[in-house]
C-alpha atoms as a PDB file:
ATOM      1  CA  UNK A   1       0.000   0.000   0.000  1.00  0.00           C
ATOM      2  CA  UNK A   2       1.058   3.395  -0.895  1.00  0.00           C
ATOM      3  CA  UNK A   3       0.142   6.810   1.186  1.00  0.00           C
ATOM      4  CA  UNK A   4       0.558  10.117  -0.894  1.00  0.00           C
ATOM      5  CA  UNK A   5       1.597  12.461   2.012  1.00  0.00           C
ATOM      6  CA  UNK A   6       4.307  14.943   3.175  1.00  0.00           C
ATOM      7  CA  UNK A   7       7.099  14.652   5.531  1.00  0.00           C
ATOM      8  CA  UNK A   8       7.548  17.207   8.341  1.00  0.00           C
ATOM      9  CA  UNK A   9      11.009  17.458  10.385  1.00  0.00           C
ATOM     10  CA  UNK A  10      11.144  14.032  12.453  1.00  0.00           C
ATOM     11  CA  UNK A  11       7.684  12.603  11.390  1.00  0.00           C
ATOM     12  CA  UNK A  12       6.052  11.521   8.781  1.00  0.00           C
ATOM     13  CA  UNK A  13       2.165  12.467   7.762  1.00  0.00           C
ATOM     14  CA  UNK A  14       1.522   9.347   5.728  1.00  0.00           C
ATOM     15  CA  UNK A  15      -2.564  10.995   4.674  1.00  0.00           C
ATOM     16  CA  UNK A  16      -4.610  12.168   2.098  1.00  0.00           C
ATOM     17  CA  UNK A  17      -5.575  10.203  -1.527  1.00  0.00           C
ATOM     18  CA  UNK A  18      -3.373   7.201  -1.151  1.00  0.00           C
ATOM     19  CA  UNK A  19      -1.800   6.338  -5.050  1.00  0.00           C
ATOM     20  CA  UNK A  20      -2.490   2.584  -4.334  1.00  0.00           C
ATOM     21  CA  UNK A  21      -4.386   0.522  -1.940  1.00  0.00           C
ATOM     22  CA  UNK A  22      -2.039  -1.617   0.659  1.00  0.00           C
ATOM     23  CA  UNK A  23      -0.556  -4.684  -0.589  1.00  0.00           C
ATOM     24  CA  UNK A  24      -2.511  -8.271   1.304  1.00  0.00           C
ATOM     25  CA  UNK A  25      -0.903 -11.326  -0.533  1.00  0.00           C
ATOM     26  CA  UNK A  26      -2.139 -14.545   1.113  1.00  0.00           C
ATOM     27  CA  UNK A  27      -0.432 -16.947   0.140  1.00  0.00           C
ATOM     28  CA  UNK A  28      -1.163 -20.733   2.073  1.00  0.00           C
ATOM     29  CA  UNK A  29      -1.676 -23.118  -0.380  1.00  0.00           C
ATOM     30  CA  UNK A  30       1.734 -24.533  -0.945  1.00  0.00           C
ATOM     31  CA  UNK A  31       3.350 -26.771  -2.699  1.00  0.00           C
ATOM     32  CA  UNK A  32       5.756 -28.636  -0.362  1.00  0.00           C
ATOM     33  CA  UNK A  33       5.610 -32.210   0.518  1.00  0.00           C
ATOM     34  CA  UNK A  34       6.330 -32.371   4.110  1.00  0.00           C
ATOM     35  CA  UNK A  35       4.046 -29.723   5.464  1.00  0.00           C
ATOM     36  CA  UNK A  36       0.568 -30.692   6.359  1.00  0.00           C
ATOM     37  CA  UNK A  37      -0.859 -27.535   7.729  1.00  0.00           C
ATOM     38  CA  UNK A  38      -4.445 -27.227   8.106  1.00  0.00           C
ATOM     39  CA  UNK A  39      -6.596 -24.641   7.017  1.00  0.00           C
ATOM     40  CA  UNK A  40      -5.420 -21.364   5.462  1.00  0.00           C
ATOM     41  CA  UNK A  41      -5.068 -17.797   6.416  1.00  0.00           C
ATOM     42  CA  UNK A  42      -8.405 -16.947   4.882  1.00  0.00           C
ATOM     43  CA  UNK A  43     -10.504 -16.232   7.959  1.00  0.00           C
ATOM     44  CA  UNK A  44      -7.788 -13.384   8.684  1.00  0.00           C
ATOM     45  CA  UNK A  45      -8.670 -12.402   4.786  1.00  0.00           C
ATOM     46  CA  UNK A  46     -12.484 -12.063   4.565  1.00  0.00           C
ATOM     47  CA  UNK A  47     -12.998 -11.682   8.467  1.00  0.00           C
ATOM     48  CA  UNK A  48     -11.678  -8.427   8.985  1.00  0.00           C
ATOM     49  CA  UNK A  49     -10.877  -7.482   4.607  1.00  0.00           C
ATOM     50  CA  UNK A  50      -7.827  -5.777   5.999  1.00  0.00           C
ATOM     51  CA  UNK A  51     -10.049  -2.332   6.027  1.00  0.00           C
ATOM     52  CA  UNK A  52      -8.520  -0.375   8.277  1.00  0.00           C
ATOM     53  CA  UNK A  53     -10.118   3.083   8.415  1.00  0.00           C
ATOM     54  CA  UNK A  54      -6.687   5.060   8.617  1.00  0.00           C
ATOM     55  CA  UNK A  55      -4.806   3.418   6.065  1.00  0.00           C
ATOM     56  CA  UNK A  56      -7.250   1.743   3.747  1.00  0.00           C
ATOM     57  CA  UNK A  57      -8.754  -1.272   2.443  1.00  0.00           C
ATOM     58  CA  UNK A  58      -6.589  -3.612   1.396  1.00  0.00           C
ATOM     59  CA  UNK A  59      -5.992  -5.378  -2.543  1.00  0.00           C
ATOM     60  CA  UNK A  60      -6.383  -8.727  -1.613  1.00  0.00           C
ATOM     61  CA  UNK A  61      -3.425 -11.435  -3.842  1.00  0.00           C
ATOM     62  CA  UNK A  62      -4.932 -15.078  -2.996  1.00  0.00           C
ATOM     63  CA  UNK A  63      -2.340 -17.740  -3.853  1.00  0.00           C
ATOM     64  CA  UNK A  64      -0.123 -15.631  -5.915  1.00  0.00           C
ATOM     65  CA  UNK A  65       3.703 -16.887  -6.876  1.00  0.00           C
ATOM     66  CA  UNK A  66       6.286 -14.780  -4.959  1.00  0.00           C
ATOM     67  CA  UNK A  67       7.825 -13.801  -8.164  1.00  0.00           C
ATOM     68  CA  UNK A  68       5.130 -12.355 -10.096  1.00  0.00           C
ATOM     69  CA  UNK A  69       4.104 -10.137  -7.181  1.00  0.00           C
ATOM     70  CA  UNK A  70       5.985  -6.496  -9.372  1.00  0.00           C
ATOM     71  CA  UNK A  71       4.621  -3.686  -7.087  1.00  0.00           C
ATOM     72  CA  UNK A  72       8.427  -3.227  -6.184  1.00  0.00           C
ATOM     73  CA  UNK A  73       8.972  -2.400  -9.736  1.00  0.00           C
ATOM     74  CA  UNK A  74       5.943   0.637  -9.519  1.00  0.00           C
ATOM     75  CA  UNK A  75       6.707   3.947  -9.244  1.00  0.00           C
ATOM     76  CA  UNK A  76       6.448   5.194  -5.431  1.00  0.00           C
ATOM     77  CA  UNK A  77       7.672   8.509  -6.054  1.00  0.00           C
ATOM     78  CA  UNK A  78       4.239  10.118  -5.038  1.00  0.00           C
ATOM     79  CA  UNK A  79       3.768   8.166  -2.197  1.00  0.00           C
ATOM     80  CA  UNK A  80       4.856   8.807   1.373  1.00  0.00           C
ATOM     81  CA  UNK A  81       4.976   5.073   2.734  1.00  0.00           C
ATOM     82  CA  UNK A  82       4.585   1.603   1.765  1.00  0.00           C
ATOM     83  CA  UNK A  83       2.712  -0.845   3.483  1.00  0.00           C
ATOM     84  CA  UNK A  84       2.790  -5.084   2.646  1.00  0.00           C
ATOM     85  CA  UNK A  85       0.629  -7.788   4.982  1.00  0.00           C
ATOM     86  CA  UNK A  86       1.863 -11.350   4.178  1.00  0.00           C
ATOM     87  CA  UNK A  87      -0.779 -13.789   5.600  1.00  0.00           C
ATOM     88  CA  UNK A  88       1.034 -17.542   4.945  1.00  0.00           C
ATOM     89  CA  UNK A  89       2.402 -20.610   6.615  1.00  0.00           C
ATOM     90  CA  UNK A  90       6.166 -20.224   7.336  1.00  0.00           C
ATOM     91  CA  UNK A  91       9.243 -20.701   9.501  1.00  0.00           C
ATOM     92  CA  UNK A  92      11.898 -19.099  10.931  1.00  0.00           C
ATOM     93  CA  UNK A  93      12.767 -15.963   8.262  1.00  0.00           C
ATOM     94  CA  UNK A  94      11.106 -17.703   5.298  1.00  0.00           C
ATOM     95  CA  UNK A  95       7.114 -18.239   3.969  1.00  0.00           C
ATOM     96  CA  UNK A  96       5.697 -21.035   2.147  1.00  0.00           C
ATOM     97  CA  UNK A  97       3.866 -19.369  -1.267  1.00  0.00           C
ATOM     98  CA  UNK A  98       2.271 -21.097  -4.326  1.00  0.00           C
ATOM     99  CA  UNK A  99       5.754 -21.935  -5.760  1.00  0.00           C
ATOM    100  CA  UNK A 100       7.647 -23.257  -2.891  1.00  0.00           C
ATOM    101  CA  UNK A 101       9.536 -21.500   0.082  1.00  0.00           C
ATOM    102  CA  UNK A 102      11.114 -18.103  -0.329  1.00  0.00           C
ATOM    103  CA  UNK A 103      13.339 -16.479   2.337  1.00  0.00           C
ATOM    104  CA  UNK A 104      11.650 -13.036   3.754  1.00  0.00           C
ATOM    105  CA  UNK A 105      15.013 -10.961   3.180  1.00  0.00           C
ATOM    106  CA  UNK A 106      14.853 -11.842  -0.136  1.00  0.00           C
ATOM    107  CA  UNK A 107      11.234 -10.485  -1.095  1.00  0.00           C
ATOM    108  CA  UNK A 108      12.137  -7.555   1.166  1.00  0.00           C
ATOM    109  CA  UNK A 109      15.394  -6.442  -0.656  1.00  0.00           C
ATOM    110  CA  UNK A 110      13.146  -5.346  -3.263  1.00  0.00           C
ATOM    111  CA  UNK A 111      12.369  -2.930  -1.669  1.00  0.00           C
ATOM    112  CA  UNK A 112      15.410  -1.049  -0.564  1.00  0.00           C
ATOM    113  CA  UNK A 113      16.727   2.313  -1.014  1.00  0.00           C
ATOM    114  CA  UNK A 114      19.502   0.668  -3.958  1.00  0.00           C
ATOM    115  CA  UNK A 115      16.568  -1.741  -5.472  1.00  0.00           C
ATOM    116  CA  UNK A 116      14.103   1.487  -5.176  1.00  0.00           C
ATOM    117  CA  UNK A 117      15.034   5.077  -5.354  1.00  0.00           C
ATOM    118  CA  UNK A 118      11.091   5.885  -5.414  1.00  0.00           C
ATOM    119  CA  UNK A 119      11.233   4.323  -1.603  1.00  0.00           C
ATOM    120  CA  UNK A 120      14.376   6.306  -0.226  1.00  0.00           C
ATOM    121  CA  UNK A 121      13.543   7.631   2.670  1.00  0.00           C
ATOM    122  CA  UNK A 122       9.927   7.081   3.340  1.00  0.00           C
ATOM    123  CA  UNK A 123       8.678   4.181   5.899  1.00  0.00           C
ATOM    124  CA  UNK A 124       8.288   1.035   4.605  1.00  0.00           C
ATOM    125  CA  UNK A 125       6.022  -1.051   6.642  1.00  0.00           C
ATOM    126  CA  UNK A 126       5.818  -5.588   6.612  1.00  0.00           C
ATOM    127  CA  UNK A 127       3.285  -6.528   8.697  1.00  0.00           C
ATOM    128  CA  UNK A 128       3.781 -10.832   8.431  1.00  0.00           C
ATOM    129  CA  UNK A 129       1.641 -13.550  10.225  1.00  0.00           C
ATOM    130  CA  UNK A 130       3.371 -16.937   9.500  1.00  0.00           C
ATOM    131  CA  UNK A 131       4.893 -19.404  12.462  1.00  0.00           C
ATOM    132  CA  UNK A 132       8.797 -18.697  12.753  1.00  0.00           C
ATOM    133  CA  UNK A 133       9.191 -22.310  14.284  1.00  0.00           C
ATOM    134  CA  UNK A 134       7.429 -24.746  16.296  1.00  0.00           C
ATOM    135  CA  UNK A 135       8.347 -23.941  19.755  1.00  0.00           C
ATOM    136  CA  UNK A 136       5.299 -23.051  22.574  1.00  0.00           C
ATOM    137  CA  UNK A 137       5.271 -20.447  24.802  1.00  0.00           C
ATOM    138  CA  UNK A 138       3.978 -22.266  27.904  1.00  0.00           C
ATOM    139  CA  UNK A 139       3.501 -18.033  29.555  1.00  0.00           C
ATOM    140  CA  UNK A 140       4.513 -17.560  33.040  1.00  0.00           C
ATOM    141  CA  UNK A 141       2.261 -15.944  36.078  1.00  0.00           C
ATOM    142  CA  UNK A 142       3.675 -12.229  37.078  1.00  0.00           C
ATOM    143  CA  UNK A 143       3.230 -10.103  39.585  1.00  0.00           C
ATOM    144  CA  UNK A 144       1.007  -7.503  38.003  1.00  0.00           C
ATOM    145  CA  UNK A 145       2.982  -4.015  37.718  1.00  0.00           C
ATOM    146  CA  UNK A 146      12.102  19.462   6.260  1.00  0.00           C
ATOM    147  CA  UNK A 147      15.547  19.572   4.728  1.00  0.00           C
ATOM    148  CA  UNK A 148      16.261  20.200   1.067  1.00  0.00           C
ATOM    149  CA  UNK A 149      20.031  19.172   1.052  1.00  0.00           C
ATOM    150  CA  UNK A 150      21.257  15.647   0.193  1.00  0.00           C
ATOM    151  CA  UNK A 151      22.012  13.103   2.108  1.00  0.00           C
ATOM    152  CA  UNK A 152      23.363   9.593   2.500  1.00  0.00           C
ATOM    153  CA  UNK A 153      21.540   7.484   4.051  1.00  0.00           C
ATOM    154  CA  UNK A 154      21.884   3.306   4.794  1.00  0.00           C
ATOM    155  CA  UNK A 155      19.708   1.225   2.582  1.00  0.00           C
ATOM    156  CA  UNK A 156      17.754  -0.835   4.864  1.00  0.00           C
ATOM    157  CA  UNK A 157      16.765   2.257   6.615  1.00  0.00           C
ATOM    158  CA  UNK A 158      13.480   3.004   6.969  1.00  0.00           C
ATOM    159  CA  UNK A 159      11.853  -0.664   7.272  1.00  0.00           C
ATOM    160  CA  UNK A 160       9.729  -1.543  10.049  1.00  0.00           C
ATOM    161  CA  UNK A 161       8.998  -5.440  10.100  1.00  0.00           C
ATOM    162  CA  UNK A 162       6.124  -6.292  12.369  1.00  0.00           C
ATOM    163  CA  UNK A 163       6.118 -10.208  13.014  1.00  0.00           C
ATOM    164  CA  UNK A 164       3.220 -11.681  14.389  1.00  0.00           C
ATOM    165  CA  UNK A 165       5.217 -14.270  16.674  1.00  0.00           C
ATOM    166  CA  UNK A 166       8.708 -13.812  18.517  1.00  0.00           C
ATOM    167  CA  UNK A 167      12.053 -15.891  16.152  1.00  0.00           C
ATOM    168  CA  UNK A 168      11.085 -19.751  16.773  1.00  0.00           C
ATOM    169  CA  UNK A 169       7.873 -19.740  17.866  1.00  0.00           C
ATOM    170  CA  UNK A 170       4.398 -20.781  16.336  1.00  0.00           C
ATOM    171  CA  UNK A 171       2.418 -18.373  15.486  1.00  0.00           C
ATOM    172  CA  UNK A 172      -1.398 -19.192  16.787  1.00  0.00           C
ATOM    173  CA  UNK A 173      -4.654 -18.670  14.515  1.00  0.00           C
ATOM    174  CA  UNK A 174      -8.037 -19.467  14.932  1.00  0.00           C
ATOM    175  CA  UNK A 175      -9.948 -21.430  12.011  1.00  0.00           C
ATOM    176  CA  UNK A 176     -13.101 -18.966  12.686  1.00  0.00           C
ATOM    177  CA  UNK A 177     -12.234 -15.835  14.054  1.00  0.00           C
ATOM    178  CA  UNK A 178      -8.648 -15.617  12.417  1.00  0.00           C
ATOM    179  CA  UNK A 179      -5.271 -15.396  14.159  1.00  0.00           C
ATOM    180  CA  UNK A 180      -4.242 -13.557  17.386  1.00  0.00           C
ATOM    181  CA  UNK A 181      -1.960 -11.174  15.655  1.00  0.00           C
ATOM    182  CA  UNK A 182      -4.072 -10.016  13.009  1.00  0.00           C
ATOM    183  CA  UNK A 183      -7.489  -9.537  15.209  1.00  0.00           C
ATOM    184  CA  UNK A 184      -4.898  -7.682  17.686  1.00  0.00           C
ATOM    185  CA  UNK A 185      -3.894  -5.048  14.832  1.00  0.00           C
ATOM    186  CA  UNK A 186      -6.946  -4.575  13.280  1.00  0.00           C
ATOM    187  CA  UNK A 187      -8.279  -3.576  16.688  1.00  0.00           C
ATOM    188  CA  UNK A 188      -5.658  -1.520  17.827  1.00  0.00           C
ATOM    189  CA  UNK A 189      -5.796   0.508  13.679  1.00  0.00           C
ATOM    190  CA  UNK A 190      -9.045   0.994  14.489  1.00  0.00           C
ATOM    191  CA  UNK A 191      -9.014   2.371  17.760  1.00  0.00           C
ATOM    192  CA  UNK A 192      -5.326   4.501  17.432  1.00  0.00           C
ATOM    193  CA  UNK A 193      -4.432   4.336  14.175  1.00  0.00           C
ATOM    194  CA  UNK A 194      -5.505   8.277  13.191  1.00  0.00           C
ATOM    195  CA  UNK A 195      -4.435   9.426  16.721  1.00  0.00           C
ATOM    196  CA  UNK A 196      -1.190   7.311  17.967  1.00  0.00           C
ATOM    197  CA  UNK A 197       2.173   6.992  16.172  1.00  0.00           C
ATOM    198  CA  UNK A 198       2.650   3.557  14.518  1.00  0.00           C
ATOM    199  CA  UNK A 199       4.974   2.041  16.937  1.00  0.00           C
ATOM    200  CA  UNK A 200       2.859   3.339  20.209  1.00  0.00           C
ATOM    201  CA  UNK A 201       0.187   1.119  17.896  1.00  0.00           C
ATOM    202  CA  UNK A 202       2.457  -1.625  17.742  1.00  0.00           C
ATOM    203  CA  UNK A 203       3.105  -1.667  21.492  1.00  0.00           C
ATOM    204  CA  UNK A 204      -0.830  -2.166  22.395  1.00  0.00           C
ATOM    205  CA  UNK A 205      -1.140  -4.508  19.445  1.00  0.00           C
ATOM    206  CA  UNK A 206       2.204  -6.592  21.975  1.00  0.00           C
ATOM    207  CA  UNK A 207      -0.094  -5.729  25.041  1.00  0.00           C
ATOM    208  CA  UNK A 208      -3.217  -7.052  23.822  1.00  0.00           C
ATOM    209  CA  UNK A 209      -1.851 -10.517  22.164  1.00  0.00           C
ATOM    210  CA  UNK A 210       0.189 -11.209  25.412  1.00  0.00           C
ATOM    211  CA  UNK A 211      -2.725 -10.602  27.791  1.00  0.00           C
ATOM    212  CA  UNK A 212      -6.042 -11.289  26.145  1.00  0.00           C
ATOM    213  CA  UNK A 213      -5.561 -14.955  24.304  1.00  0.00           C
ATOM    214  CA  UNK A 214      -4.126 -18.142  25.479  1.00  0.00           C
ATOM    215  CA  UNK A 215      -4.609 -20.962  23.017  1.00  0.00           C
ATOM    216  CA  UNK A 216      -6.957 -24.235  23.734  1.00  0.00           C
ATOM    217  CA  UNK A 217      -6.714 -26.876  22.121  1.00  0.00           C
ATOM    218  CA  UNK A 218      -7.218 -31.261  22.061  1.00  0.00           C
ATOM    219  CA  UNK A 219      -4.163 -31.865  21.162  1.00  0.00           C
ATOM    220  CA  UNK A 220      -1.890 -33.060  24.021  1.00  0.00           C
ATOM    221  CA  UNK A 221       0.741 -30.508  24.622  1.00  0.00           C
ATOM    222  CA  UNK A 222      -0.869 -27.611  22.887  1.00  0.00           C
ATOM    223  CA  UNK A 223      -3.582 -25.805  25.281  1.00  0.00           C
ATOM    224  CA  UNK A 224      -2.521 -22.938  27.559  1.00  0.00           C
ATOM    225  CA  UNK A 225      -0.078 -21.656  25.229  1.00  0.00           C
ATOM    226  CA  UNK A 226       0.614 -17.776  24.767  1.00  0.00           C
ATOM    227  CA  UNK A 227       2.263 -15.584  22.311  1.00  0.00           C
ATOM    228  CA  UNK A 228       4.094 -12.496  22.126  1.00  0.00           C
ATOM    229  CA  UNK A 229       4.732 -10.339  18.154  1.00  0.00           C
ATOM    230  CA  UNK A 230       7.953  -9.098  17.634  1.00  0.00           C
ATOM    231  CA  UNK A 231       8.672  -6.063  16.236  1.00  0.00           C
ATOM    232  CA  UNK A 232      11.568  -4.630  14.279  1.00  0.00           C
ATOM    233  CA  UNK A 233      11.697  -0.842  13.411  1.00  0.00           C
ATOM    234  CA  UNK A 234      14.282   0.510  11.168  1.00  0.00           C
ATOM    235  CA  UNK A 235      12.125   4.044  10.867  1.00  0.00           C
ATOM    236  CA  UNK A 236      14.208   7.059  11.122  1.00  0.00           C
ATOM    237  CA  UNK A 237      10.978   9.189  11.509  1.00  0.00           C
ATOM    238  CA  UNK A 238       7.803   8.829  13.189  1.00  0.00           C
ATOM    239  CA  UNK A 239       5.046   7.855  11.316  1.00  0.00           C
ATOM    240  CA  UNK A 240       1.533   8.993  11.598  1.00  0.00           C
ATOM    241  CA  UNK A 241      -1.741   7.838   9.935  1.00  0.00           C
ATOM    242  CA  UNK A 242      -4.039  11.178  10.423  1.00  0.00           C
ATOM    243  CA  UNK A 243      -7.595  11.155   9.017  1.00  0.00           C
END
């Protein structure tokens, strides 16, 4: 998803007509062997249609091989951000598409400042729900407490990576009322997302995942469970999402 907008000193005003709608490619039914996952992200898809009132309703990409996806190739330079949702399977730093596995930093490098000149210095937001492993989180009690002039700047600046599970972990979902992560950040959009900066968004999206679900389940080993996103920021500016 694109944002035409303005920068402004340390922040960024990503508003106003946006020259594309955000980027949602779900990709779950694969093609490997081995993996016998169950049912696909689609409940996160058509649940909550990625319509986020602040940002904008998402193009939907169902089953779609990684490299025909060419929206890094588009022309940003009217934009003021870029937003991609990946809704797959995956594991640790890779996601199972149509065509096979394909490592994350490789479908990100596409978009980098020396891949995409259009994207220098504006925010360029992954939002991913896919397992990063297979390990459980058993949880634990607790006590309860402007400038015109050039200027170099590092290529994989500006990224913010917003993974729905911490490195290793599983990443929980529910067939019906989608996964944790993505129920989590559609709330939290909705509530803060024309009033909060996006990482103060990001923090209650941690909060509400890590306190309000705990996963039940039949299978031996699997019930009780809890989960806690991970994010990564890169941003060198805030970045707002004003109405």
């Amino acid at each position: 998803m694109d944002h035409g907008a303005g920068s402004q000193g340390d922040h960024v005003d990503a508003k106003g007509v946006p020259a594309q709608r955000p980027l949602c490619p779900s990709l779950p039914h694969f093609s490997t062997e081995d993996n016998k996952m169950d049912a696909t992200p689609s409940a996160d898809v058509y649940k909550y249609n990625m319509n986020y009132p602040s940002i904008g309703q998402c193009v939907i990409i169902n089953n779609k091989n990684f490299d025909k996806i060419t929206v890094s190739q588009e022309d940003h330079s009217q934009s003021a951000s870029f937003v991609c949702v990946l809704l797959s399977h995956g594991d640790d730093g890779v996601l199972y598409g149509t065509d096979g596995i394909v490592q994350l930093k490789k479908l990100t490098s596409l978009f980098k400042g020396d891949c995409r000149k259009t994207l220098v210095g504006k925010p360029k937001l992954f939002f991913i729900q896919a397992c990063r492993g297979s390990e459980l989180d058993g949880g634990i009690e607790t006590d309860s407490v402007a400038n015109d002039s050039q200027e170099r700047i590092p290529v994989e600046a500006d990224f913010l990576y917003a993974y729905s599970t911490a490195p290793g972990y599983y990443s929980w979902r529910n067939t019906q009322n989608g996964s944790w992560f993505m129920r989590a950040l559609f709330k939290m959009f909705q509530q803060y997302g024309k009033t909060l900066e996006v990482m103060q968004i990001m923090t209650r999206v941690n909060h509400m995942v890590a306190l309000n679900f705990e996963s039940s389940s039949s299978t031996p080993g699997f019930s009780c469970k809890k989960q806690i996103p991970c994010i990564v920021s890169m941003l060198t500016k805030e970045l707002y999402f004003p109405s």
